[in-house]
N, C-alpha and C. Protein backbone atom coordinates (compact mmCIF):
# COMPACT_ATOMS: atom_id res chain seq x y z
N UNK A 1 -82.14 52.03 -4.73
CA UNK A 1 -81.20 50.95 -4.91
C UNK A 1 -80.38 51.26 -6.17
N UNK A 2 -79.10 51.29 -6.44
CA UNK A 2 -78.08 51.32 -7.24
C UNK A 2 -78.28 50.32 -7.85
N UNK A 3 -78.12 50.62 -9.49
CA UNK A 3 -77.47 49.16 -10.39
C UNK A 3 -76.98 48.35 -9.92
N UNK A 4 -75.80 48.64 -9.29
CA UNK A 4 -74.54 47.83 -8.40
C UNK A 4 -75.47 47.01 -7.59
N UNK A 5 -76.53 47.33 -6.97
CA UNK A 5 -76.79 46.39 -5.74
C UNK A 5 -78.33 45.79 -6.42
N UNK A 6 -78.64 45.94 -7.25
CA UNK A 6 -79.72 45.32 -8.30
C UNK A 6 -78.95 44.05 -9.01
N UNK A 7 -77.64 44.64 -9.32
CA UNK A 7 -77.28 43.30 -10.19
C UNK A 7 -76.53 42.15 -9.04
N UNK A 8 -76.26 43.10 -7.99
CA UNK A 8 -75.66 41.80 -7.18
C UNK A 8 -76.93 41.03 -6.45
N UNK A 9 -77.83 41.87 -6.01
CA UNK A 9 -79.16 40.75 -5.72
C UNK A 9 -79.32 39.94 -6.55
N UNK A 10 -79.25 40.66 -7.90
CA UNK A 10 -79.95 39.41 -8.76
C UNK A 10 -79.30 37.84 -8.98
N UNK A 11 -77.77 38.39 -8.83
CA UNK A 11 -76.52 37.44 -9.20
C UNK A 11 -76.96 36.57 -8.11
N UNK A 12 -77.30 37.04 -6.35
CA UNK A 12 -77.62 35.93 -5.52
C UNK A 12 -78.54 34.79 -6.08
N UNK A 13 -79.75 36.17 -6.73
CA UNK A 13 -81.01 35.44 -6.66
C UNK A 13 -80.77 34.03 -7.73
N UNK A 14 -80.15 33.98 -9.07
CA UNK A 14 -79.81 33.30 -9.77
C UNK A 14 -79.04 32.28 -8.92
N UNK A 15 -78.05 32.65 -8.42
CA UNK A 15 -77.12 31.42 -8.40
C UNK A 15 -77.66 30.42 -7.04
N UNK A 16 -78.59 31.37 -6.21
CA UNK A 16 -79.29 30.39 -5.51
C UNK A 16 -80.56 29.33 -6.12
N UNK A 17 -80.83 30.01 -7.12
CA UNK A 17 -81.98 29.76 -7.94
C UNK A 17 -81.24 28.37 -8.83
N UNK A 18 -80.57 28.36 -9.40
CA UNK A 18 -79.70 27.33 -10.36
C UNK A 18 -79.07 26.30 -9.32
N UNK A 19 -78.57 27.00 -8.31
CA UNK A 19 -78.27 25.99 -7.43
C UNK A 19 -79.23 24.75 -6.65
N UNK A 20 -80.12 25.10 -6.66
CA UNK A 20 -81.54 24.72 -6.20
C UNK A 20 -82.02 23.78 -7.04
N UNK A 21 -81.32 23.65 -8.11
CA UNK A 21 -82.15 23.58 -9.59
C UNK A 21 -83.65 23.52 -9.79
N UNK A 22 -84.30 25.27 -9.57
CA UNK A 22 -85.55 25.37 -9.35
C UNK A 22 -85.30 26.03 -10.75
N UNK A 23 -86.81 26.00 -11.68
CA UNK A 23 -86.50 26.59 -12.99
C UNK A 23 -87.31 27.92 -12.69
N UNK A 24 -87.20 28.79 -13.46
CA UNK A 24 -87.80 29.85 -13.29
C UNK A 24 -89.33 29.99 -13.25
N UNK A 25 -89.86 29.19 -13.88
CA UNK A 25 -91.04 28.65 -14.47
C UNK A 25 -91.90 28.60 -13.08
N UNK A 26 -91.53 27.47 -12.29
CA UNK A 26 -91.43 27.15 -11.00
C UNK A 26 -91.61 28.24 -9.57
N UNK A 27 -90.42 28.63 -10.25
CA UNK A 27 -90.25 29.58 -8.84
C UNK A 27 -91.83 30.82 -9.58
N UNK A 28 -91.87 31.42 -10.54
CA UNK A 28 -92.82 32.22 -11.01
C UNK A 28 -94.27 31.70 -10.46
N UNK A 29 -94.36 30.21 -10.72
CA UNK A 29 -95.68 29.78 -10.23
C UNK A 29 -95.15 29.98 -8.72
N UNK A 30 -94.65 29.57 -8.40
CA UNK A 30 -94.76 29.27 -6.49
C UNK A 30 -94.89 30.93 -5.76
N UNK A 31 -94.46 31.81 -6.57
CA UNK A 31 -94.71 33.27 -5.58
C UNK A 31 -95.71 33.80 -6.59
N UNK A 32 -95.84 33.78 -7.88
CA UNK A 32 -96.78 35.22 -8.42
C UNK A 32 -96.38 35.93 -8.81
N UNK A 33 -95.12 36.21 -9.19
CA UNK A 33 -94.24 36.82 -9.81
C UNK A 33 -94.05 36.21 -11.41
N UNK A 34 -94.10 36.64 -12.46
CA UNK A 34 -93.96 36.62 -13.47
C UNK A 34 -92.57 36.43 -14.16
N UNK A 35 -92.23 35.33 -14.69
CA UNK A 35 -91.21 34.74 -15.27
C UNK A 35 -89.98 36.05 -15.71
N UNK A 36 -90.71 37.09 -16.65
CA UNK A 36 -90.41 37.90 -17.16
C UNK A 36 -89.46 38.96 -15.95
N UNK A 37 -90.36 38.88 -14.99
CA UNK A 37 -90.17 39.78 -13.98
C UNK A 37 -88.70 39.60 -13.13
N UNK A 38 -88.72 37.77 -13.20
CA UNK A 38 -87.72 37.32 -12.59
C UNK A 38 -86.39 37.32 -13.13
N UNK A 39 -86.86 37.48 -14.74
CA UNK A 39 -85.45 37.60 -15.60
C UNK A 39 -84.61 38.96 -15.34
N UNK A 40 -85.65 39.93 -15.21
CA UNK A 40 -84.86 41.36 -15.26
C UNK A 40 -84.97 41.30 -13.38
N UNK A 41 -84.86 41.01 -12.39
CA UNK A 41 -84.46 41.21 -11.15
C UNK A 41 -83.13 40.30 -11.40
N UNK A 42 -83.00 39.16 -11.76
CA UNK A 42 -82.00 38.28 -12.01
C UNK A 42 -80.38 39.31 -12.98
N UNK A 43 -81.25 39.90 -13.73
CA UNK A 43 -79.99 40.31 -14.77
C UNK A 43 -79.87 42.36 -13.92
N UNK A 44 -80.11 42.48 -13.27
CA UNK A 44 -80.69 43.79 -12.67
C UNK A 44 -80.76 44.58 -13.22
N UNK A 45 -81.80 44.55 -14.60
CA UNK A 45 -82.52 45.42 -15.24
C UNK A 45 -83.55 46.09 -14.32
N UNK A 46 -84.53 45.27 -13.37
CA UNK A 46 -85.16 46.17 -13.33
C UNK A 46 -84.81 46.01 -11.32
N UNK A 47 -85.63 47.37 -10.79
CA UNK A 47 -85.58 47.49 -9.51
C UNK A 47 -86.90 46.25 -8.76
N UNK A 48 -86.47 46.23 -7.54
CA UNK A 48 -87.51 44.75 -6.82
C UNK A 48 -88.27 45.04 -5.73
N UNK A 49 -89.45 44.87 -5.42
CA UNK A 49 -89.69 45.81 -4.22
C UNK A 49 -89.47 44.87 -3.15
N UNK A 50 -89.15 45.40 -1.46
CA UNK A 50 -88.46 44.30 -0.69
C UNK A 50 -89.73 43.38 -0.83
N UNK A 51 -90.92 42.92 -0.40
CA UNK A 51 -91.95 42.94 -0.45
C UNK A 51 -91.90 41.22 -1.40
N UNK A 52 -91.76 41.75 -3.07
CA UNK A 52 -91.16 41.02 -4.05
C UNK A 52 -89.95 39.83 -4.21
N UNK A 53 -89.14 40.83 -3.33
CA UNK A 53 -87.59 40.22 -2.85
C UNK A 53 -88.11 38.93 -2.01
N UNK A 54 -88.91 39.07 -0.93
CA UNK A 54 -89.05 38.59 0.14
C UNK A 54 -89.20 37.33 0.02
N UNK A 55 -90.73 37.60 -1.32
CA UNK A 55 -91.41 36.38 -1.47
C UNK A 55 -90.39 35.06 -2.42
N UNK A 56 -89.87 36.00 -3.17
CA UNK A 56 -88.56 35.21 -4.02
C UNK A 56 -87.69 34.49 -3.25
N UNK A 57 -87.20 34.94 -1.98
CA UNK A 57 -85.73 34.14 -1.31
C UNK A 57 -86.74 33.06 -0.50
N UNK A 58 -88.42 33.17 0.30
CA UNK A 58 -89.05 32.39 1.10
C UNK A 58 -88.99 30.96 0.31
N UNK A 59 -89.56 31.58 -1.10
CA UNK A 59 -89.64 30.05 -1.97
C UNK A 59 -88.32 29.19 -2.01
N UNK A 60 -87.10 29.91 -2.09
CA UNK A 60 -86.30 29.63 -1.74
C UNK A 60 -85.88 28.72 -0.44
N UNK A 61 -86.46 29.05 -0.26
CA UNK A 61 -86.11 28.39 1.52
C UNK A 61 -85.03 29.44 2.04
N UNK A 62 -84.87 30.44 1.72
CA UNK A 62 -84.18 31.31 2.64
C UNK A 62 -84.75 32.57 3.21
N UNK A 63 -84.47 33.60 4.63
CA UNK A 63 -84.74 34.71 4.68
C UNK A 63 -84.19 35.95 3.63
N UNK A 64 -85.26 37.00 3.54
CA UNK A 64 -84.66 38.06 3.41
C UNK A 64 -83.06 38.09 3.43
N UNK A 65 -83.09 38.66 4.80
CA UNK A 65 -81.66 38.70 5.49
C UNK A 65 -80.87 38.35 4.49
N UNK A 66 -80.33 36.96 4.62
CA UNK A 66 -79.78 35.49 4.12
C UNK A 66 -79.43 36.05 2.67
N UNK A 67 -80.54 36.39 1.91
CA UNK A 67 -80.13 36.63 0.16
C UNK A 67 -79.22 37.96 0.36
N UNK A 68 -80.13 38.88 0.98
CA UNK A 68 -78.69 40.34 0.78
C UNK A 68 -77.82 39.98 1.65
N UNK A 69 -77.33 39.11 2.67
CA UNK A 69 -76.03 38.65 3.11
C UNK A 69 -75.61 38.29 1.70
N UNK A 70 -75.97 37.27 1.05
CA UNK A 70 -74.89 36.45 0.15
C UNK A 70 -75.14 37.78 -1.38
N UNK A 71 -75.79 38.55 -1.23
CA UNK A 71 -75.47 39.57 -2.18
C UNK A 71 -74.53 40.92 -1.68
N UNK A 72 -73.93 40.62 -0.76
CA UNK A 72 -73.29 41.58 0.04
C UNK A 72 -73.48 42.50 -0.43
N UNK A 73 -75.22 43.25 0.47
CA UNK A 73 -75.41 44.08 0.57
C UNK A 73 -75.88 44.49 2.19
């Protein structure tokens, strides 16, 4: 995965995330993912495994799919 498509996941993952007004805190407890973890997928410091991704957009209430649609990837 490219920077380019790390930071645009993340940009989904945020603005679905804020939109939601779910706090990070939140979403960290509800999958198992670590606050920390969510900051650098959010800012696309770091890479996400789909796996990771998955569980992030479910809490969401969205598919897979659905987040890399609106991250046009």
């Amino acid at each position: 995965m490219t920077r380019l498509e790390r930071e645009k996941i993340g940009d989904a993952l945020r603005h679905e995330r804020v939109a939601q007004d779910v706090e990070t805190d939140l979403l960290a407890e509800t999958t198992g993912v670590s606050t920390k973890h969510i900051h650098n997928i959010e800012t696309g410091s770091n890479g996400v495994s789909l796996n990771t991704l998955k569980r992030l957009a479910y809490a969401l209430g969205l598919h897979l799919h659905e987040l890399l649609k609106r991250a046009d990837i």
